[in-house]
PDB file of N, CA and C in Angstrom:
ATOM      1  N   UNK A   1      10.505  31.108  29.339  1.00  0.00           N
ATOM      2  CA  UNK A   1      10.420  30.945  27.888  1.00  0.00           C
ATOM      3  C   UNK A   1      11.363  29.850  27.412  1.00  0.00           C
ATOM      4  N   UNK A   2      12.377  30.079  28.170  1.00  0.00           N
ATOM      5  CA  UNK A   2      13.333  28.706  27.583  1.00  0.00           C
ATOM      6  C   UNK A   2      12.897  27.336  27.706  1.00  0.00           C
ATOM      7  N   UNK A   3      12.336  27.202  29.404  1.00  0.00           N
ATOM      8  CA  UNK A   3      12.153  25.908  29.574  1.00  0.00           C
ATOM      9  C   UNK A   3      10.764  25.224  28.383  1.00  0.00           C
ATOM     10  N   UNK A   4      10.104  26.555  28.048  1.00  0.00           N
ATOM     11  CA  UNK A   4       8.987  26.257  27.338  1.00  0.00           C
ATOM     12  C   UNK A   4       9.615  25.725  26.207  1.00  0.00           C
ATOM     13  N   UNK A   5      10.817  26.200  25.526  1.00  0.00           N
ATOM     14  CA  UNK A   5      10.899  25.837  24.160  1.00  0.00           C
ATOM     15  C   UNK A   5      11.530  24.876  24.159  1.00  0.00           C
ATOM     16  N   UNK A   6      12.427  24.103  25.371  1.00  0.00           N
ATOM     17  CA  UNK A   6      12.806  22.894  25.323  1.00  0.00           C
ATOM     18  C   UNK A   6      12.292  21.620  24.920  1.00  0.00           C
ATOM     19  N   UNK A   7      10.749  22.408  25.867  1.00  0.00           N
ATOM     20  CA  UNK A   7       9.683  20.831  26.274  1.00  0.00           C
ATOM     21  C   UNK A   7       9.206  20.698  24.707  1.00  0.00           C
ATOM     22  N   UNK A   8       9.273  22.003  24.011  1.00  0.00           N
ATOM     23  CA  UNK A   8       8.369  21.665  22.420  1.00  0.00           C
ATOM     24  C   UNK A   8       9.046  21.260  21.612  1.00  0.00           C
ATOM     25  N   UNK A   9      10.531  21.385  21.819  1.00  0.00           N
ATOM     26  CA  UNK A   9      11.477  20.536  20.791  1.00  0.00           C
ATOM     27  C   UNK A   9      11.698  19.308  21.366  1.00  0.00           C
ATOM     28  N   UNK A  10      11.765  19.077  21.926  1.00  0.00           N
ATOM     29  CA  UNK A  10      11.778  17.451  22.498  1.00  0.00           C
ATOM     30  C   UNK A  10      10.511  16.813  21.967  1.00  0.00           C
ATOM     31  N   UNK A  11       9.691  17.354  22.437  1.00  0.00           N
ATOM     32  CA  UNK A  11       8.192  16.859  21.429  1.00  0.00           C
ATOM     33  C   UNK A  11       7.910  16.791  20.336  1.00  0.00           C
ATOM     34  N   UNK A  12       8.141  17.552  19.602  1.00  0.00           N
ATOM     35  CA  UNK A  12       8.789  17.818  17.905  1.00  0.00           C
ATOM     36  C   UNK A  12       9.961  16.457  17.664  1.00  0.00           C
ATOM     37  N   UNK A  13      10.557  16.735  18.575  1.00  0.00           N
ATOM     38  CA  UNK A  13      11.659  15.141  18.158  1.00  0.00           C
ATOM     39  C   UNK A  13      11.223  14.047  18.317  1.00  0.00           C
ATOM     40  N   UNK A  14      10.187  13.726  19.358  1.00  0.00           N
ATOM     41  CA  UNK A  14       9.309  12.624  19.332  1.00  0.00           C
ATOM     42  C   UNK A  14       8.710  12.485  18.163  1.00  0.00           C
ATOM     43  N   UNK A  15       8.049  13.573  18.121  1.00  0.00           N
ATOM     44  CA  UNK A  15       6.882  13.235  16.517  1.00  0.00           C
ATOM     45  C   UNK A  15       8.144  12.886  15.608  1.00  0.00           C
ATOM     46  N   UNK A  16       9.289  13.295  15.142  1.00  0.00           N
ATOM     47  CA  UNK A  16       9.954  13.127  14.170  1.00  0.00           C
ATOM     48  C   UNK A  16       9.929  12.011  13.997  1.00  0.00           C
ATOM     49  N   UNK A  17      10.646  11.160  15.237  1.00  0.00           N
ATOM     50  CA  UNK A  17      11.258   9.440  15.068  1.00  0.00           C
ATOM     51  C   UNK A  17      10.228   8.669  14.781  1.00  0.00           C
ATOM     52  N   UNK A  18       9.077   9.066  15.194  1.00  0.00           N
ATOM     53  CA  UNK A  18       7.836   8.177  15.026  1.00  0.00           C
ATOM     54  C   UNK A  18       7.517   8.205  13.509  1.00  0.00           C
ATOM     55  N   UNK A  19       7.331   9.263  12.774  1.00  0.00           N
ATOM     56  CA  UNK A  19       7.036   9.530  11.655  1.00  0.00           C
ATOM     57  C   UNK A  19       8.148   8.834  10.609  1.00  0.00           C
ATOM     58  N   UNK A  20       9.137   7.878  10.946  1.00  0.00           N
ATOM     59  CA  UNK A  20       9.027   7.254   9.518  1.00  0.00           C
ATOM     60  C   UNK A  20       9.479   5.508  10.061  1.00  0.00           C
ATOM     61  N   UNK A  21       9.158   5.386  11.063  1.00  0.00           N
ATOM     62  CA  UNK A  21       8.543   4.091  11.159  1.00  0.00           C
ATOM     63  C   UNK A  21       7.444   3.271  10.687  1.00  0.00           C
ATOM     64  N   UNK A  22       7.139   1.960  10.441  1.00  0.00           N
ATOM     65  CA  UNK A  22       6.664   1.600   9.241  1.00  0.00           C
ATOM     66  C   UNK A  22       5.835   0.427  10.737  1.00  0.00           C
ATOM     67  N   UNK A  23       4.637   0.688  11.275  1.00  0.00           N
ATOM     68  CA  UNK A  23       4.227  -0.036  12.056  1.00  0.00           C
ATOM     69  C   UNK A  23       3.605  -1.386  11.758  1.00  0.00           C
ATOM     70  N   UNK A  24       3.255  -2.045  12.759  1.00  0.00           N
ATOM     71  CA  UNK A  24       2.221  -3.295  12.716  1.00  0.00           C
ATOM     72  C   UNK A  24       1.178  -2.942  11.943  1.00  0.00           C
ATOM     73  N   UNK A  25       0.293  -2.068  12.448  1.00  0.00           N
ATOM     74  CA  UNK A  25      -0.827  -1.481  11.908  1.00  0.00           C
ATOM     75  C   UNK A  25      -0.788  -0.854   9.989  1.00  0.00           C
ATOM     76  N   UNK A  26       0.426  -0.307  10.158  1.00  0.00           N
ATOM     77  CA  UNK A  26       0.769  -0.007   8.829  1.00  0.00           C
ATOM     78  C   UNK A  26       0.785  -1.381   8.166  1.00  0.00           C
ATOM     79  N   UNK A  27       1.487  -2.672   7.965  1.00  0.00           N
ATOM     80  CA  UNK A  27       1.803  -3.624   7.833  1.00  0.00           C
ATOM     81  C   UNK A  27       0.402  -4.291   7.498  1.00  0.00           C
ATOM     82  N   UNK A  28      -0.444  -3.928   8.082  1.00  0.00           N
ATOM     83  CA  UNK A  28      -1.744  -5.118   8.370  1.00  0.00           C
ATOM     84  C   UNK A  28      -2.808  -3.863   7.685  1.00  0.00           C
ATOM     85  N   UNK A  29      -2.555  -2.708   7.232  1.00  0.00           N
ATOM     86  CA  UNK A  29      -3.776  -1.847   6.429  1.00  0.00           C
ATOM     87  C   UNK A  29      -3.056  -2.646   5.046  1.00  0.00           C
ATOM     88  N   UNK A  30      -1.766  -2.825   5.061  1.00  0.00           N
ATOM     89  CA  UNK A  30      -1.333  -2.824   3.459  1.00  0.00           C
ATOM     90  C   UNK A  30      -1.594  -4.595   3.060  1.00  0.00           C
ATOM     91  N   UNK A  31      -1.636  -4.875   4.200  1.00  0.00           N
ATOM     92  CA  UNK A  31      -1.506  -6.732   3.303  1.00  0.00           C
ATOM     93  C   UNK A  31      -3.630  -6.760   3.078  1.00  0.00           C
ATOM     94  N   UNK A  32      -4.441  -5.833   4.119  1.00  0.00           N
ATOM     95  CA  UNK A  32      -6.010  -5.704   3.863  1.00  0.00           C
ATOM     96  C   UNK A  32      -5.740  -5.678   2.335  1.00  0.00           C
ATOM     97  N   UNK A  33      -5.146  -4.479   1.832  1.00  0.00           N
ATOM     98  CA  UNK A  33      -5.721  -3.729   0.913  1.00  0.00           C
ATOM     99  C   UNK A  33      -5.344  -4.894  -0.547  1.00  0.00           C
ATOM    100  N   UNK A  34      -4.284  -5.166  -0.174  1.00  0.00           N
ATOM    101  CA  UNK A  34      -3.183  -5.802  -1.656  1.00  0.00           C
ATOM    102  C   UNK A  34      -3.689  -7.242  -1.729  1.00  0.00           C
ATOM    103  N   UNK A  35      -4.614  -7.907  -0.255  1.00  0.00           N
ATOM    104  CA  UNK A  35      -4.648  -9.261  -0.082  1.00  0.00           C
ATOM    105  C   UNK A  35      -6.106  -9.477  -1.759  1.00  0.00           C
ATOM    106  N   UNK A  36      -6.829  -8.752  -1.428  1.00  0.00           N
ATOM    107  CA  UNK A  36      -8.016  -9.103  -2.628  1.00  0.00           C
ATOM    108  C   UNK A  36      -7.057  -8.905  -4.233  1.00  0.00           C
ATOM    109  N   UNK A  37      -6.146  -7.706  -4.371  1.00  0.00           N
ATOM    110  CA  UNK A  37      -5.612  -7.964  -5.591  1.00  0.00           C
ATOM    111  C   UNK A  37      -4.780  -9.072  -5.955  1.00  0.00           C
ATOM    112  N   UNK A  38      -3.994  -9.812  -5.377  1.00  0.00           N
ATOM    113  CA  UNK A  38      -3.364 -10.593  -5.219  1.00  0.00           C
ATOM    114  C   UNK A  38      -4.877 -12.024  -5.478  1.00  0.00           C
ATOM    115  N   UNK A  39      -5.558 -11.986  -5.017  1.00  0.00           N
ATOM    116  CA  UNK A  39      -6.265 -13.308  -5.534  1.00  0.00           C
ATOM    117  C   UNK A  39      -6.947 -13.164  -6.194  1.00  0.00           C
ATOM    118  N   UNK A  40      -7.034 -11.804  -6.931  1.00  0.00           N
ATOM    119  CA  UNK A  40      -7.860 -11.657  -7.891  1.00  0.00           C
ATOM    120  C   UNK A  40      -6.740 -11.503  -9.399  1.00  0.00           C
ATOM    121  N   UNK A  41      -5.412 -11.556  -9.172  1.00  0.00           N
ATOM    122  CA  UNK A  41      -5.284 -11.530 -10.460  1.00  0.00           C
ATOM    123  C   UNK A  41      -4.877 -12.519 -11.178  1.00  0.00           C
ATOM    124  N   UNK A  42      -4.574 -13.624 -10.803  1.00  0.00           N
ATOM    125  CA  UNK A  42      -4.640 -14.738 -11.531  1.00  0.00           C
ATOM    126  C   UNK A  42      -6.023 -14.403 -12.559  1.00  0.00           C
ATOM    127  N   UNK A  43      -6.953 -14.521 -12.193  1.00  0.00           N
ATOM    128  CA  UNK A  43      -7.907 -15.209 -12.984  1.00  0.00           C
ATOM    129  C   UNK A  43      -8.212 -13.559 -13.468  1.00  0.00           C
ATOM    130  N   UNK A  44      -7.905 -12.406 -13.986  1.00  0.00           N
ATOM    131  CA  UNK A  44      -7.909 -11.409 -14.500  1.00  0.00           C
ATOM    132  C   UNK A  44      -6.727 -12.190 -15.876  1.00  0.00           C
ATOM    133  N   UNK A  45      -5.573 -11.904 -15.384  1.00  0.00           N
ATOM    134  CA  UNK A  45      -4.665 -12.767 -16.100  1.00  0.00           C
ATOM    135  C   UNK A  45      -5.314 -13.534 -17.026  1.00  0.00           C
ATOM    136  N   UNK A  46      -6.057 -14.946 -17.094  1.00  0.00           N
ATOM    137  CA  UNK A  46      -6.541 -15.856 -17.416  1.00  0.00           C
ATOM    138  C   UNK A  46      -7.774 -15.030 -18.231  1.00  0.00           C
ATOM    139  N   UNK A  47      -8.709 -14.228 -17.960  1.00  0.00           N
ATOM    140  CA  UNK A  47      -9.763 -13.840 -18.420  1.00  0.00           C
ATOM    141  C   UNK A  47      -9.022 -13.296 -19.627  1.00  0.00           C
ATOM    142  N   UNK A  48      -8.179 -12.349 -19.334  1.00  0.00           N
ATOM    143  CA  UNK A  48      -7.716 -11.463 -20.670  1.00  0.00           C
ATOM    144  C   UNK A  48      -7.012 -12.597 -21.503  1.00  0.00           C
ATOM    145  N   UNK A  49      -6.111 -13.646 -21.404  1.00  0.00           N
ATOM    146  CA  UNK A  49      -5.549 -14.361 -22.151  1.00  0.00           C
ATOM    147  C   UNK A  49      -6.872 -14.965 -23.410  1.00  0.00           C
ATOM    148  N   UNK A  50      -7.908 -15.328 -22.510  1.00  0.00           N
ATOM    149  CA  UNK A  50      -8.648 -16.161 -23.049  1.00  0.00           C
ATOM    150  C   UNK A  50      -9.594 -15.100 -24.390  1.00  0.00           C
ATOM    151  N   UNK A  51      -9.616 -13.840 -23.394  1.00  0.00           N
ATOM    152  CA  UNK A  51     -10.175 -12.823 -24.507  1.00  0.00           C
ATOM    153  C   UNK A  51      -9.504 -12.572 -25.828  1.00  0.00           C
ATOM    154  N   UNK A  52      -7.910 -12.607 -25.865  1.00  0.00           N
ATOM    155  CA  UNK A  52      -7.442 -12.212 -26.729  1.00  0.00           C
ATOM    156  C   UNK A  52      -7.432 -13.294 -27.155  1.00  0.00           C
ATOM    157  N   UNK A  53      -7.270 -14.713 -26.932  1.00  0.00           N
ATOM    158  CA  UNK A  53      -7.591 -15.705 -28.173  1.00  0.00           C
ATOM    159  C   UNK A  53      -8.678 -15.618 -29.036  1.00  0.00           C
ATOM    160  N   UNK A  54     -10.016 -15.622 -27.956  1.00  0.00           N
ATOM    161  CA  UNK A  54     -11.009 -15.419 -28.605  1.00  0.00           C
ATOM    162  C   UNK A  54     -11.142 -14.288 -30.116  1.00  0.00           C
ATOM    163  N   UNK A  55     -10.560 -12.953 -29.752  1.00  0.00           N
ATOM    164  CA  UNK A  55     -11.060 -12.081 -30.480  1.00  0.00           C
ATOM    165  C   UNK A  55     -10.004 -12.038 -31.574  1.00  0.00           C
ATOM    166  N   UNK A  56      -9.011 -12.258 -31.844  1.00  0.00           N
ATOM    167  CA  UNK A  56      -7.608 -12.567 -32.306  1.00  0.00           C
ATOM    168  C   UNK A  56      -8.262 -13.513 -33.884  1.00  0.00           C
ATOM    169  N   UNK A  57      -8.569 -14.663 -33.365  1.00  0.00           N
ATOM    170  CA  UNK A  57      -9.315 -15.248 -34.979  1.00  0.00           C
ATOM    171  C   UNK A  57     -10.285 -14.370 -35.638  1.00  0.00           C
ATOM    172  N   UNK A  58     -10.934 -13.803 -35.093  1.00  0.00           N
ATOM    173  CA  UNK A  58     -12.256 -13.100 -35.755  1.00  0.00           C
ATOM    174  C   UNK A  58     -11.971 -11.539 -36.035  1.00  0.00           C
ATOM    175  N   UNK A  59     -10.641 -11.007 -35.775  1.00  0.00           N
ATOM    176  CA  UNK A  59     -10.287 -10.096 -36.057  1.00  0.00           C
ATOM    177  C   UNK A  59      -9.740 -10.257 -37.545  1.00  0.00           C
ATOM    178  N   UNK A  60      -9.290 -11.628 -37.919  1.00  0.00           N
ATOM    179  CA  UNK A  60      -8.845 -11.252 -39.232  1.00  0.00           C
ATOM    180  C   UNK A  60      -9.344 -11.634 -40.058  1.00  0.00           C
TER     181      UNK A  60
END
């Protein structure tokens, strides 16, 4: 029973250290995800500027 509960805390300590490392893979899901917002907001930016000019005269 002992040697059993050794081998599962040692394994348990593996999973620990791993779990808050910040991998390659992690690294490369987050630049996927952020890469389209990032070139899309300039011209979001620009759309709304141009909206609120637009609607800004004709509001008053």
């Amino acid at each position: 029973m002992k040697e059993w509960w050794h081998k599962k805390k040692a394994k348990m300590r593996k999973n620990q250290k791993n779990n808050g490392e910040y991998t390659f893979w992690d690294f490369l899901f987050d630049v996927l995800v952020w890469l389209p917002e990032l070139i899309l907001l300039p011209f979001r930016i620009i759309f709304w500027l141009i909206r609120g000019l637009i609607r800004n005269p004709f509001d008053l």
